[in-house]
C-alpha atoms as a PDB file:
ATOM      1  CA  UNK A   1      18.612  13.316  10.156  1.00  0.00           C
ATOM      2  CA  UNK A   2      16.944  10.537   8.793  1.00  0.00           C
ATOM      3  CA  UNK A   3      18.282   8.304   6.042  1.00  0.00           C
ATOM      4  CA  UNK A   4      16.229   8.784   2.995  1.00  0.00           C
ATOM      5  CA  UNK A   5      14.160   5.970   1.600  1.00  0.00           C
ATOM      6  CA  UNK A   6      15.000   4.820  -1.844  1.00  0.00           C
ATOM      7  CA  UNK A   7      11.549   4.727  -3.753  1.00  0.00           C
ATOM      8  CA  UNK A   8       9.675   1.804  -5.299  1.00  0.00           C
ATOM      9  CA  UNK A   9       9.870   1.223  -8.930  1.00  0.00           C
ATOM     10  CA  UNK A  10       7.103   0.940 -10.765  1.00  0.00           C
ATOM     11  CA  UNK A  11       7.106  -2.488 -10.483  1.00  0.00           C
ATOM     12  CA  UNK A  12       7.171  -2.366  -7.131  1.00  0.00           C
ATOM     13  CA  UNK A  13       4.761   0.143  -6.680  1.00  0.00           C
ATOM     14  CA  UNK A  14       2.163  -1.588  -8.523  1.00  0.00           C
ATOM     15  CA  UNK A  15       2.760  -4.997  -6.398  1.00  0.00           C
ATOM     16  CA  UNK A  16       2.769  -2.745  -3.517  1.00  0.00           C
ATOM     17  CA  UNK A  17      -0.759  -1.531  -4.594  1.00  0.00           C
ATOM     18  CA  UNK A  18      -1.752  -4.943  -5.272  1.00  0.00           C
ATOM     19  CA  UNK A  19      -1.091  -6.018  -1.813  1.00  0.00           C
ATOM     20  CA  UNK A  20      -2.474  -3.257  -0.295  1.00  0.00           C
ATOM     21  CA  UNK A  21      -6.150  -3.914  -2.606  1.00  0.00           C
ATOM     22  CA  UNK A  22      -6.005  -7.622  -1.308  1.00  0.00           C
ATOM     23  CA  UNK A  23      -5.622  -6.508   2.465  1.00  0.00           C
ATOM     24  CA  UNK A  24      -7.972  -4.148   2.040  1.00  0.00           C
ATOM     25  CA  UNK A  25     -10.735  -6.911   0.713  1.00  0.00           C
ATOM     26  CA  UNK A  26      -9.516  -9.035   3.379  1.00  0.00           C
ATOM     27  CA  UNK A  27     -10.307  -6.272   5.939  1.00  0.00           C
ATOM     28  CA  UNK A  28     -14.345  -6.214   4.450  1.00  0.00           C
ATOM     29  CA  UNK A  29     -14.320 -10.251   4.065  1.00  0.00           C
ATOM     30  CA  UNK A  30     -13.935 -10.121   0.374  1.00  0.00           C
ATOM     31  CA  UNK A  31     -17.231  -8.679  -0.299  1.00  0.00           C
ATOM     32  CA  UNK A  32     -18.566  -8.620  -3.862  1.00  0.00           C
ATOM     33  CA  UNK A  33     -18.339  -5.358  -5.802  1.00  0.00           C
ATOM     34  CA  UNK A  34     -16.111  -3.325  -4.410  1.00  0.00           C
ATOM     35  CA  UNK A  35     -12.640  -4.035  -5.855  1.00  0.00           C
ATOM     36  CA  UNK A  36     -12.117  -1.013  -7.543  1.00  0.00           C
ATOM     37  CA  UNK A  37     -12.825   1.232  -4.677  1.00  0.00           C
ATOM     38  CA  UNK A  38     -10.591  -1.147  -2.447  1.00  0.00           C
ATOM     39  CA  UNK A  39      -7.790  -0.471  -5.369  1.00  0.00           C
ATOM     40  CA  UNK A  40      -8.026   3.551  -5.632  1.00  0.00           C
ATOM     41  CA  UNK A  41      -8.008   3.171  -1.755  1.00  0.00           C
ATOM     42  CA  UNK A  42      -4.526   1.360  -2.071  1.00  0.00           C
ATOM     43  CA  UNK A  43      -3.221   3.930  -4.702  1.00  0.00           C
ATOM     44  CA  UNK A  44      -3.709   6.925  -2.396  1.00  0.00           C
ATOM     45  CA  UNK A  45      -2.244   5.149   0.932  1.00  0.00           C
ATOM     46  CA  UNK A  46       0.717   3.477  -1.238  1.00  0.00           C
ATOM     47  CA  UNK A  47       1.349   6.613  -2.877  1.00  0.00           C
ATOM     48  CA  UNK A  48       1.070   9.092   0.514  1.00  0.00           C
ATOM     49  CA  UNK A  49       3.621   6.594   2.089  1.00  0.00           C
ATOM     50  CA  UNK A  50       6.043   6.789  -0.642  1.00  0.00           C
ATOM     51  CA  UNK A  51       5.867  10.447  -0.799  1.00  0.00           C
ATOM     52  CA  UNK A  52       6.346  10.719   2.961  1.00  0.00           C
ATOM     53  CA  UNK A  53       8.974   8.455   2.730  1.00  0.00           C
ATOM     54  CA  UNK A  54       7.859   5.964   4.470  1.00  0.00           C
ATOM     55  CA  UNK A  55       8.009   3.242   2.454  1.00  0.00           C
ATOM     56  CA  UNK A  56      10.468   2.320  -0.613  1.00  0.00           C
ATOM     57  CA  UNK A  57      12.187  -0.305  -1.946  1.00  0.00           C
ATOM     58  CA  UNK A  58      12.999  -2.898   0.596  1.00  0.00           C
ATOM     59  CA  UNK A  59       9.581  -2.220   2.515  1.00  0.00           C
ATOM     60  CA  UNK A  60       8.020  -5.849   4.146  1.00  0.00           C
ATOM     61  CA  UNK A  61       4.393  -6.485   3.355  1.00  0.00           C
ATOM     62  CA  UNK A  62       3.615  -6.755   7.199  1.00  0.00           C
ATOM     63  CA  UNK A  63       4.711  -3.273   7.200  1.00  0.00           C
ATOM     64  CA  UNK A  64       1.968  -2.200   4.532  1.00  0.00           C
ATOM     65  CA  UNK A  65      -0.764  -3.950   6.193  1.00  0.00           C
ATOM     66  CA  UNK A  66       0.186  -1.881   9.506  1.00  0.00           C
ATOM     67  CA  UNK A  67      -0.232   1.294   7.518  1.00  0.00           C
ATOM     68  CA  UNK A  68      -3.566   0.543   6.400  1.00  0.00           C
ATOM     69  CA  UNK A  69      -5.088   0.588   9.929  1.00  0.00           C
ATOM     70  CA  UNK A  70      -4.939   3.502   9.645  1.00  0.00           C
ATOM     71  CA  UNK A  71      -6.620   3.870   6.252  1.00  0.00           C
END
């Protein structure tokens, strides 16, 4: 069985949001206009992973970026 995931505070979830946003913009070359869509994007693949347990607490940025290939 696998070891369950502590989850993000709030804190955490909101810099893990934040990250996710700026990789995101990154990923279209910071492009004018568009930072709220990149955001909500963020919310819904931050918020999926946490619920899947995928990511929690102690989760490294690098590891975020990986997810959203897949975004």
């Amino acid at each position: 069985m696998a070891e369950k995931i502590d989850p993000p505070s709030v804190e955490q979830r909101q810099a893990m949001i934040a990250l996710a946003a700026y990789y995101l913009a990154e990923r279209r070359d910071f492009a004018p206009g568009a930072a709220e869509m990149d955001w909500l994007q963020a919310e819904r693949v931050i918020d999926a992973l946490i619920a899947k347990q995928q990511i929690g607490r102690t989760t490294p940025p690098e590891h975020i970026r990986n997810a959203l290939k897949f975004a």
